[in-house]
Protein backbone atom coordinates (compact mmCIF):
# COMPACT_ATOMS: atom_id res chain seq x y z
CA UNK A 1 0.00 0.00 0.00
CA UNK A 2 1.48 3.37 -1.05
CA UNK A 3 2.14 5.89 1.90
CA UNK A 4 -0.26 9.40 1.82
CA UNK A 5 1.70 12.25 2.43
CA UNK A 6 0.99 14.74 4.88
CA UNK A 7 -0.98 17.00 3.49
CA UNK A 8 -3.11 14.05 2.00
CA UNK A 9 -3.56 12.73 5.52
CA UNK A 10 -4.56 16.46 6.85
CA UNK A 11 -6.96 17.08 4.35
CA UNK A 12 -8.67 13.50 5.17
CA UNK A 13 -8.23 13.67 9.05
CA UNK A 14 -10.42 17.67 8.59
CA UNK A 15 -12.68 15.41 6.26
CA UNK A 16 -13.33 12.51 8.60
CA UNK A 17 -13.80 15.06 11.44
CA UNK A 18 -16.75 17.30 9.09
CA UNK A 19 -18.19 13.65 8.72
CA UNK A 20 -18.34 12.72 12.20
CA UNK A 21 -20.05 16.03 12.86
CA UNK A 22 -22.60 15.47 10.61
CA UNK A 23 -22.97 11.62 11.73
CA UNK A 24 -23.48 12.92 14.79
CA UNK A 25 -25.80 15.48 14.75
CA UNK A 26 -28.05 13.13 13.43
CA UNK A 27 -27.52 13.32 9.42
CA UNK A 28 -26.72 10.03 8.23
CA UNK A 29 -27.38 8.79 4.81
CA UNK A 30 -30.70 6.83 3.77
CA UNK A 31 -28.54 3.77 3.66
CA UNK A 32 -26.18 4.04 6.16
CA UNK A 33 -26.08 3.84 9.95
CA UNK A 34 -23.70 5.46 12.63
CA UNK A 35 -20.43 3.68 12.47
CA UNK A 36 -16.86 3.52 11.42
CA UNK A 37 -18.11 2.26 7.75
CA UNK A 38 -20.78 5.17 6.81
CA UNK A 39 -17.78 7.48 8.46
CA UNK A 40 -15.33 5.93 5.80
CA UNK A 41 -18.00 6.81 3.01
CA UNK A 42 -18.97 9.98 4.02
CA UNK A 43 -15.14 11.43 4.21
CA UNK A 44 -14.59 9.43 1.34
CA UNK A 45 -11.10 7.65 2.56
CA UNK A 46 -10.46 3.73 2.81
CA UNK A 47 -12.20 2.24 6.01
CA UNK A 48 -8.94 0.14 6.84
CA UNK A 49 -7.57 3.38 7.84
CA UNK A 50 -9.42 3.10 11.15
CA UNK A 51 -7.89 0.15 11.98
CA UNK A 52 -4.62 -1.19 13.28
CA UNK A 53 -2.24 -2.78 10.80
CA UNK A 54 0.75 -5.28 11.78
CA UNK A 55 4.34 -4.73 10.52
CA UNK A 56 5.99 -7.55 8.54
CA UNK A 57 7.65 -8.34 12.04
CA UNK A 58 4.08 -8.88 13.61
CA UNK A 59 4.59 -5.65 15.72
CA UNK A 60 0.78 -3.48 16.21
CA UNK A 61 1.16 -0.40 14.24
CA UNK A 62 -2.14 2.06 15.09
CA UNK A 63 -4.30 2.64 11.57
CA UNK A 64 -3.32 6.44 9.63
CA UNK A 65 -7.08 7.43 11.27
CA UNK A 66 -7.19 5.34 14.21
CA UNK A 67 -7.40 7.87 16.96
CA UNK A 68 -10.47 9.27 14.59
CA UNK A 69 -12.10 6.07 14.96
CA UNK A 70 -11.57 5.95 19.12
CA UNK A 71 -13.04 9.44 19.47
CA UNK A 72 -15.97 8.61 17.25
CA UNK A 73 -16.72 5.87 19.24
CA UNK A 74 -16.16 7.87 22.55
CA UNK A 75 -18.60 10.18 21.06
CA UNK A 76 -21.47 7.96 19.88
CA UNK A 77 -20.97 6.06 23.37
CA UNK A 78 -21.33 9.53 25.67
CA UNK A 79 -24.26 10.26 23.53
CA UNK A 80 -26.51 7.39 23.73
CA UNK A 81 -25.25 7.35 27.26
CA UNK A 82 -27.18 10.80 27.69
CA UNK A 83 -30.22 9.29 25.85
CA UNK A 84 -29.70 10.70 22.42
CA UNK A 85 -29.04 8.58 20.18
CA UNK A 86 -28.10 10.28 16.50
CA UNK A 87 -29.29 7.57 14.15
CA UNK A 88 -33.21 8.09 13.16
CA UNK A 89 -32.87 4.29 12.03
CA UNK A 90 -31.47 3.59 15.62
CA UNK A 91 -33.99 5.92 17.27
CA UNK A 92 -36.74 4.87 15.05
CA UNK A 93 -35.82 1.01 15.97
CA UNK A 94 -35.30 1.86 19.87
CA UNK A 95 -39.56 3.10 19.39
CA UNK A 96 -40.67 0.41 18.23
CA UNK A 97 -38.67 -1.81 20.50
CA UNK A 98 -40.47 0.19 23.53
CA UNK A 99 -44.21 0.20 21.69
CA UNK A 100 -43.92 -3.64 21.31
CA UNK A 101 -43.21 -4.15 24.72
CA UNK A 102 -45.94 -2.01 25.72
CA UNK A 103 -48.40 -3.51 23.43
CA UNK A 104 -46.89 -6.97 24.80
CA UNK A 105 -48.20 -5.87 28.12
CA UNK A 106 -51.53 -4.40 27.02
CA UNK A 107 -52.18 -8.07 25.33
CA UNK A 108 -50.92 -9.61 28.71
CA UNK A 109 -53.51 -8.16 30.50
CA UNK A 110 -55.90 -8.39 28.02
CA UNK A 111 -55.22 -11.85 27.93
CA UNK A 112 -55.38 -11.99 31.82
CA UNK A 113 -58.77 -10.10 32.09
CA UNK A 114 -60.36 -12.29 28.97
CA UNK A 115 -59.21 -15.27 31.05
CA UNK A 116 -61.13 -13.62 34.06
CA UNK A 117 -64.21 -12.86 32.45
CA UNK A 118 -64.54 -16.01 30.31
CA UNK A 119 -64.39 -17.54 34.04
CA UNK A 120 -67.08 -15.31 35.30
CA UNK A 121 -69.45 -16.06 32.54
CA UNK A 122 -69.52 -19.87 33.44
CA UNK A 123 -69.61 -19.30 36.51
CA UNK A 124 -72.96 -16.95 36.26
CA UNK A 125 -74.34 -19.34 33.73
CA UNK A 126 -73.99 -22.66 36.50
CA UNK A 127 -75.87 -20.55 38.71
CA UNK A 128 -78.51 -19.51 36.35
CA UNK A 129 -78.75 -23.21 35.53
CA UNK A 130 -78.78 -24.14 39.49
CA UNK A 131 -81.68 -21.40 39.72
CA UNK A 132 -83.92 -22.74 37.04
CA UNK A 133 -83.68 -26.24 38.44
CA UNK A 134 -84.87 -25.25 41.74
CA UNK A 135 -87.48 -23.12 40.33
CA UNK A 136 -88.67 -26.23 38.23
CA UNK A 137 -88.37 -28.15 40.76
CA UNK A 138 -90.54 -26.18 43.20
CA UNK A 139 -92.98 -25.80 40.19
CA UNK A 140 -93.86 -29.34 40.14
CA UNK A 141 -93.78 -29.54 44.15
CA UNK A 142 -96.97 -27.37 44.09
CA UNK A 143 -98.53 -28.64 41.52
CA UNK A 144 -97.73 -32.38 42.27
CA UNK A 145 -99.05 -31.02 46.15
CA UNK A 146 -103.35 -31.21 46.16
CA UNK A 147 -103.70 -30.66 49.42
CA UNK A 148 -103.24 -26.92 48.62
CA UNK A 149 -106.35 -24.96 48.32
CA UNK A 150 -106.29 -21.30 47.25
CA UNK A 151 -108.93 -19.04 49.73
CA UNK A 152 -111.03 -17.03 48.11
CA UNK A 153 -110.10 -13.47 47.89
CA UNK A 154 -112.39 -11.12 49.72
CA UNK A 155 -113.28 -7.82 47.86
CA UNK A 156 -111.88 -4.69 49.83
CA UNK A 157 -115.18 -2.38 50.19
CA UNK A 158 -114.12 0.56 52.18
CA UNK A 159 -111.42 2.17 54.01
CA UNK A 160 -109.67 -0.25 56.38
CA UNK A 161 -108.27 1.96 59.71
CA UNK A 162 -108.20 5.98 60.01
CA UNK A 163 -106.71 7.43 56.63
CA UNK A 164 -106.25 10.91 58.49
């Protein structure tokens, strides 16, 4: 791989830096995300510039944009530590995330209270059924009984104690 020089590298590092701004004020391309790759895109410089290379002698050697990459992640992490996260995709996903469990809860219950009232209703129905059987029951009692005899019903004619 062919060395930059330093003018090269300047003029990407102010590049990567305009990007992360924008990444993180919230203005991220339709089909990207907030991370290293839609960085790399954005500033328009290879993405295996944020990472660490190895020497031929197997020795670490930090990445021409490495310390970009750390503080962009230091960023992104102290912001969605605050609550804000900068991604509409991400913010738009965290939502939903929070109405499904809510709606997961409302169905709970709903479930729980269905459950309850399904129990009810057979419960009211046994004792309609248990009321109808007696009331059958005592039905054919009186009529099966002859030994009842109804008394004749005496016609009121006048005013029965002091209406004053």
């Amino acid at each position: 791989m062919a060395r930059i020089s330093a003018e090269t590298r300047a003029r990407n590092e102010q590049a990567i830096r305009a990007a992360m701004e924008r990444l993180l004020s919230g203005e991220v391309p339709p089909d990207g995300s907030t991370d290293l790759k839609t960085l790399a895109r954005m500033a328009e410089v290879p993405r295996t510039g944020f990472y660490p290379k190895k020497n031929r002698d197997s020795t670490p050697q930090p990445g021409p944009y490495q310390h970009l990459a750390e503080e962009f992640d230091r960023r992104l992490t102290t912001l969605r530590q605050a609550g804000t996260i900068p991604d509409p995709k991400a913010a738009q996903i965290e939502r939903l995330k929070q109405a499904n469990e809510a709606l997961k809860k409302r169905l709970e219950q709903c479930d729980t209270e269905l459950a309850d009232l399904k129990a009810f209703k057979q419960l009211a129905l046994s004792r309609i059924a248990a009321q109808q059987h007696e009331i059958e029951r005592l039905r054919e009692q009186t009529t099966a009984d002859t030994k009842i005899t109804t008394l004749p019903r005496r016609p009121v004619t006048g005013a029965i104690g002091s209406c004053s």
